[in-house]
C-alpha atoms as a PDB file:
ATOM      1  CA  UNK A   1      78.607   8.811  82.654  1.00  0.00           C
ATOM      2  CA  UNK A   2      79.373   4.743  82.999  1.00  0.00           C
ATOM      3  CA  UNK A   3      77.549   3.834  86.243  1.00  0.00           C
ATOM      4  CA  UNK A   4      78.179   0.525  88.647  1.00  0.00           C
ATOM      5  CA  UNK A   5      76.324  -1.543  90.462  1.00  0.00           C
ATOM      6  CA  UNK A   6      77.998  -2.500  93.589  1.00  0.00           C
ATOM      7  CA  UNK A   7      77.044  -5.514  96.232  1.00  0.00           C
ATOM      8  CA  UNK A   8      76.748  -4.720  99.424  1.00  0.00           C
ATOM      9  CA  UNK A   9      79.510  -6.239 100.871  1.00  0.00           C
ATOM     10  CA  UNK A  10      82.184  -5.361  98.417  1.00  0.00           C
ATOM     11  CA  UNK A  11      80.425  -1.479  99.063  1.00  0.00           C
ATOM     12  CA  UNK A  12      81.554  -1.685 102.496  1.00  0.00           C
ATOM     13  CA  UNK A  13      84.929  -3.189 102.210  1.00  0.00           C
ATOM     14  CA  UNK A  14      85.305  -0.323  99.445  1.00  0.00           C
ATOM     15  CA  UNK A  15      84.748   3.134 101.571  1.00  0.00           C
ATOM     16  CA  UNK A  16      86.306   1.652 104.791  1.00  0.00           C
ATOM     17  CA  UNK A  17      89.942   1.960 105.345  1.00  0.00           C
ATOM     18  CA  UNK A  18      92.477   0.103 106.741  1.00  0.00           C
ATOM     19  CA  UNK A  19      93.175  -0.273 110.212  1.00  0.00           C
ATOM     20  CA  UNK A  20      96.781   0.259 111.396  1.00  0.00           C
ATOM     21  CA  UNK A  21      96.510  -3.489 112.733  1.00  0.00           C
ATOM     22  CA  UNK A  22      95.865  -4.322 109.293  1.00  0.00           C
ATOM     23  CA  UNK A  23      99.174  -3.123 107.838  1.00  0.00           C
ATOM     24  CA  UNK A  24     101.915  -5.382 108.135  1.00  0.00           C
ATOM     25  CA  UNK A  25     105.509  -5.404 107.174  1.00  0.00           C
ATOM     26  CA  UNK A  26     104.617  -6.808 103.791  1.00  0.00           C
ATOM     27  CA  UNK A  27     102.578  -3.487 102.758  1.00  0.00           C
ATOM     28  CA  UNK A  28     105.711  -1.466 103.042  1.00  0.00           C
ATOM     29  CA  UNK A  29     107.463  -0.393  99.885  1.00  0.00           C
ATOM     30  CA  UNK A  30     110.717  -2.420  98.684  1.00  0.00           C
ATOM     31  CA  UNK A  31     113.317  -0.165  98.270  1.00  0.00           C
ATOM     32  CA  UNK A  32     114.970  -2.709  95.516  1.00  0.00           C
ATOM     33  CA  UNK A  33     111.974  -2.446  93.373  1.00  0.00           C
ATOM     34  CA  UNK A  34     111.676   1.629  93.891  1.00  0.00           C
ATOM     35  CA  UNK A  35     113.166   3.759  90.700  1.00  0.00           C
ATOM     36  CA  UNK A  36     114.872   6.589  91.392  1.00  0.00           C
ATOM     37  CA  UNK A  37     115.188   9.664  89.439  1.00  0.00           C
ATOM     38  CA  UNK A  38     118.548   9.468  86.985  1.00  0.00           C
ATOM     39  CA  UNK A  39     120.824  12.591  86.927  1.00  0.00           C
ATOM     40  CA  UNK A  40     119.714  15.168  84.606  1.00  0.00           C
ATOM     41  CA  UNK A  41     122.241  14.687  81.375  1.00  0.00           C
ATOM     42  CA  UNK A  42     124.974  17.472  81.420  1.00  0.00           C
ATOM     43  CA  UNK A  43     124.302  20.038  78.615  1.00  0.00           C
ATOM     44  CA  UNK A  44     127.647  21.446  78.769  1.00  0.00           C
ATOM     45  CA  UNK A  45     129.087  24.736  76.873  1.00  0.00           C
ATOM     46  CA  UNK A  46     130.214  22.184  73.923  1.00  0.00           C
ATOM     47  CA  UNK A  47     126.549  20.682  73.185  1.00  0.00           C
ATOM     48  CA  UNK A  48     125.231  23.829  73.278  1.00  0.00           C
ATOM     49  CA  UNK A  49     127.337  26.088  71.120  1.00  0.00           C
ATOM     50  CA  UNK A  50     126.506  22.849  68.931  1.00  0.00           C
ATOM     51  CA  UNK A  51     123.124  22.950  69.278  1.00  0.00           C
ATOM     52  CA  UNK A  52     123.631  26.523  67.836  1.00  0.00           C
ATOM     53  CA  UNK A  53     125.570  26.255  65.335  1.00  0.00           C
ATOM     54  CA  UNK A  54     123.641  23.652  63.787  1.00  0.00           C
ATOM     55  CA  UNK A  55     120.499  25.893  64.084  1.00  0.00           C
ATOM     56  CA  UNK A  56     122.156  29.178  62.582  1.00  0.00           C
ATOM     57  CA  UNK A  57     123.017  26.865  59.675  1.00  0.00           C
ATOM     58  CA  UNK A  58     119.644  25.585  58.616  1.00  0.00           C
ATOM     59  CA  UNK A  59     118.194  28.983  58.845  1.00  0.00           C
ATOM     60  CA  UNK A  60     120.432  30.367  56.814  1.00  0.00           C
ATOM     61  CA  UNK A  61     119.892  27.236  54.248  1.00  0.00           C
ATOM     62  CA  UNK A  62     115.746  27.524  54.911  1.00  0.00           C
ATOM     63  CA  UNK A  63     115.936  31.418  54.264  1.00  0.00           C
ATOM     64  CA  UNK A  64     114.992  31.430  50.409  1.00  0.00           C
ATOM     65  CA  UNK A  65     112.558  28.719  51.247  1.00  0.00           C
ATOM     66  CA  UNK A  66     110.854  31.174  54.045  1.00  0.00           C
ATOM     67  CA  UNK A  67     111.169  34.521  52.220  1.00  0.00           C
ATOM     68  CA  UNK A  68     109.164  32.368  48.873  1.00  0.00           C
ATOM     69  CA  UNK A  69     106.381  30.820  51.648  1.00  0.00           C
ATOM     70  CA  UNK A  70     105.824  34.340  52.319  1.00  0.00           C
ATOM     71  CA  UNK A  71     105.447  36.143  48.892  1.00  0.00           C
ATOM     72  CA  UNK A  72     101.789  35.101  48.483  1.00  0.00           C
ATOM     73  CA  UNK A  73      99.132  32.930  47.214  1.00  0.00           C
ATOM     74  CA  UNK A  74      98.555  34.052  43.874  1.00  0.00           C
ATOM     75  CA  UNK A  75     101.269  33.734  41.263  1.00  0.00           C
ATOM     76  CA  UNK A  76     102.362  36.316  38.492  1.00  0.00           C
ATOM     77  CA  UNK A  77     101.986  36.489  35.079  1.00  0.00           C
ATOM     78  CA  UNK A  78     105.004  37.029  33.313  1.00  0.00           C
ATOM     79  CA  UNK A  79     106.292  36.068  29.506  1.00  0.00           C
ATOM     80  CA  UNK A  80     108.863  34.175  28.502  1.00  0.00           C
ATOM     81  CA  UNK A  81     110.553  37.430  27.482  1.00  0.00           C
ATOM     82  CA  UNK A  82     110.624  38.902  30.791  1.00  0.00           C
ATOM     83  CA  UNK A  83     112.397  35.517  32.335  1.00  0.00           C
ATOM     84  CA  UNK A  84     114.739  35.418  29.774  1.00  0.00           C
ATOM     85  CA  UNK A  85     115.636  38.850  30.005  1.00  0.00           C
ATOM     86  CA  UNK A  86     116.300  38.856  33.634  1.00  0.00           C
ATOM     87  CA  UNK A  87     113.556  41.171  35.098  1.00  0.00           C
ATOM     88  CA  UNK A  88     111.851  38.865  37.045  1.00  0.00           C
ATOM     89  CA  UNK A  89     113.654  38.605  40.627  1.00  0.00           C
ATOM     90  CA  UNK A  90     114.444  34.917  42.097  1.00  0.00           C
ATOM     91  CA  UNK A  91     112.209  32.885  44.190  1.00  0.00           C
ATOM     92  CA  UNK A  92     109.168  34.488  42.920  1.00  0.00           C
ATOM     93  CA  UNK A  93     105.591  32.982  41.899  1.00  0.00           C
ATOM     94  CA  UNK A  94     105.208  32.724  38.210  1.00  0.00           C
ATOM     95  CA  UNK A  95     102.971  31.432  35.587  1.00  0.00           C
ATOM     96  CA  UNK A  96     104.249  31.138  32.117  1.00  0.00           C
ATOM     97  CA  UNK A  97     102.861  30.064  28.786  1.00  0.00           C
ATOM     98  CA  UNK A  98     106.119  27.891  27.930  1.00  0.00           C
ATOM     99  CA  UNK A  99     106.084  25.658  24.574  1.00  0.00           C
ATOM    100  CA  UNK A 100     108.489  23.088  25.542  1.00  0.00           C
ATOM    101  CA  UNK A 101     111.103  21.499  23.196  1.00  0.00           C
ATOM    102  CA  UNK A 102     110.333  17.830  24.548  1.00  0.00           C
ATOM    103  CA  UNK A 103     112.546  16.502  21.849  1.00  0.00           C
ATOM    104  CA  UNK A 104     115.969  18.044  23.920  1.00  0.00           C
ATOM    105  CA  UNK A 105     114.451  17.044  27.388  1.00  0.00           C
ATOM    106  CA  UNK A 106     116.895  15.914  29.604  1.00  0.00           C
ATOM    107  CA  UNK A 107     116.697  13.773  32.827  1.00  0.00           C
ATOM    108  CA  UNK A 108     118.054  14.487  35.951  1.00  0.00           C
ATOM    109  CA  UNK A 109     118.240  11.841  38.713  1.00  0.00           C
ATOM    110  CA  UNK A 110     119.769  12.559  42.321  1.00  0.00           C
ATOM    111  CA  UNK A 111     119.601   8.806  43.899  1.00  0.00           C
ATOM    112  CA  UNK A 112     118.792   5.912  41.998  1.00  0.00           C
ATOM    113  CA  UNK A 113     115.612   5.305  44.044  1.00  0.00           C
ATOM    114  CA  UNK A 114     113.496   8.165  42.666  1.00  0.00           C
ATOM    115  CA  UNK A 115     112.925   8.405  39.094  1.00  0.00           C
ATOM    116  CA  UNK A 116     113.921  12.524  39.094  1.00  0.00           C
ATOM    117  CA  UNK A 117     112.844  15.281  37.401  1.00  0.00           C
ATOM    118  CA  UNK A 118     113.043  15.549  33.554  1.00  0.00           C
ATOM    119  CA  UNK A 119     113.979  19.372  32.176  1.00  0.00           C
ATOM    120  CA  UNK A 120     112.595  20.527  29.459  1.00  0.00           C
ATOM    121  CA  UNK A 121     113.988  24.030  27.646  1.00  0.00           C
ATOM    122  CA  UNK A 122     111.325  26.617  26.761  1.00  0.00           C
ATOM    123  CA  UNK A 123     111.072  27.070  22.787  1.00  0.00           C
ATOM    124  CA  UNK A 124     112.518  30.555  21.885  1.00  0.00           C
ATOM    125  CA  UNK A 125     114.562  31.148  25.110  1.00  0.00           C
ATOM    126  CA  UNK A 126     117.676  30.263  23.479  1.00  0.00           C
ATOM    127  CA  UNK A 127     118.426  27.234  26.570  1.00  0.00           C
ATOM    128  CA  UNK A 128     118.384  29.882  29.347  1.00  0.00           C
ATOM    129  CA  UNK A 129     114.677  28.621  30.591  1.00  0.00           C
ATOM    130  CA  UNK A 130     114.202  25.273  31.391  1.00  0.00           C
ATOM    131  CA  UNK A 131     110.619  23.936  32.778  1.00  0.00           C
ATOM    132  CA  UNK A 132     111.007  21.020  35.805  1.00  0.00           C
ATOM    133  CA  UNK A 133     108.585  18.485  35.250  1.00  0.00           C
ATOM    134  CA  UNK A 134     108.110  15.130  36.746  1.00  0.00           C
ATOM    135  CA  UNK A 135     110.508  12.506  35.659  1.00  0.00           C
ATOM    136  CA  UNK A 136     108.049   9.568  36.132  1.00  0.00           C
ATOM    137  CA  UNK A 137     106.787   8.403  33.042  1.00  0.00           C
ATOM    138  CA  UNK A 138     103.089   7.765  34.378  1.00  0.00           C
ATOM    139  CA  UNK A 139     102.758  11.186  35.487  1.00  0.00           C
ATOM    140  CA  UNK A 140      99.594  12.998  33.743  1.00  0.00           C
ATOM    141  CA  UNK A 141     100.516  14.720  30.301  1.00  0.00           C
ATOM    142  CA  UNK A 142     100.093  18.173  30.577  1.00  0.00           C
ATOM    143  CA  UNK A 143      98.512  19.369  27.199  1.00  0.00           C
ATOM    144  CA  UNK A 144      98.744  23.156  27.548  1.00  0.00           C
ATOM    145  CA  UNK A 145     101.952  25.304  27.526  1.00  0.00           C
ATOM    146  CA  UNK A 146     100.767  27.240  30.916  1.00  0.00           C
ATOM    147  CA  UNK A 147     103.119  26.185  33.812  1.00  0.00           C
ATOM    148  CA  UNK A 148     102.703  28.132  37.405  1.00  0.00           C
ATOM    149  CA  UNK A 149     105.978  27.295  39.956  1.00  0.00           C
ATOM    150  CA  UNK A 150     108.828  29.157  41.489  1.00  0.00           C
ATOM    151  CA  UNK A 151     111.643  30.570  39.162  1.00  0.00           C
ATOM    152  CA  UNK A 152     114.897  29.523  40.679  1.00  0.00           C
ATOM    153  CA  UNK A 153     118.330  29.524  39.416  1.00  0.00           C
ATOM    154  CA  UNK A 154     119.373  26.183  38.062  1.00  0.00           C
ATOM    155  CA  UNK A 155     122.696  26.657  39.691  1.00  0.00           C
ATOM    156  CA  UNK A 156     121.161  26.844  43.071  1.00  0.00           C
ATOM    157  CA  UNK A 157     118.681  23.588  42.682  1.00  0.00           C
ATOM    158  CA  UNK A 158     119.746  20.272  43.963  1.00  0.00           C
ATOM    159  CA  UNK A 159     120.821  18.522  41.067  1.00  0.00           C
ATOM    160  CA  UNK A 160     122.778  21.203  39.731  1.00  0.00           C
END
């Protein structure tokens, strides 16, 4: 705890108070320089049902992201025969040993800005797998075939 070292006569001047002889006019408060309180804004039936709407609709767009956040920590192994053939479900946690055809890669850019994702079809899936990897070109090479991410339909990813 900061301590202070006080004179004596500032001490004094310090724990006394003021007389009411020693309050003038000027001491009052200015009621041109006081702030009062604004009105609450209206929330009215309108903004609300907005307000609702708006929220209904990004929980139903964040609901495949939620149900996946809860699945687990640990992701499944699963072949490239199982993907293909359909018996894994969506929007689960896989790892796959994928040979890539990096000759047919393709890249896929949503703004200009970024430099997107590059997609890459699995060797021996017949083009119905497809691996997304980073479409910067400085990105570390990945020298094994094992790839661990969430299986989604490509017609429900953003640059679809």
């Amino acid at each position: 705890m900061p301590k202070v070292v006080m004179p004596e006569e500032s001490r004094d001047a310090a724990t006394t108070s003021p007389t009411p002889e020693e309050l003038s006019v000027n001491d009052q408060l200015d009621p041109e320089l006081v702030s009062l309180r604004r009105p609450a804004p209206r929330i009215g039936l309108i903004t609300s049902g907005a307000i609702v709407i708006g929220c209904v609709a990004l929980m139903i767009r964040l609901h495949r992201d939620f149900v996946f956040s809860r699945a687990g920590e640990s992701a499944h192994m699963v072949t490239v025969a199982d993907l293909v053939a359909g018996q894994i479900a969506d929007d689960s946690y896989v790892t796959v040993s994928a040979p890539l055809e990096r000759a047919a890669a393709v890249r896929v850019r949503v703004t200009e800005a970024n430099a997107g994702t590059r997609l890459a079809p699995v060797e021996g899936s017949n083009d119905k797998l497809w691996i997304a990897l980073p479409g910067d070109a400085w990105s570390p090479f990945q020298y094994d075939y094992v790839v661990t991410g969430r299986l989604r339909t490509l017609s429900v990813v953003r640059f679809s």
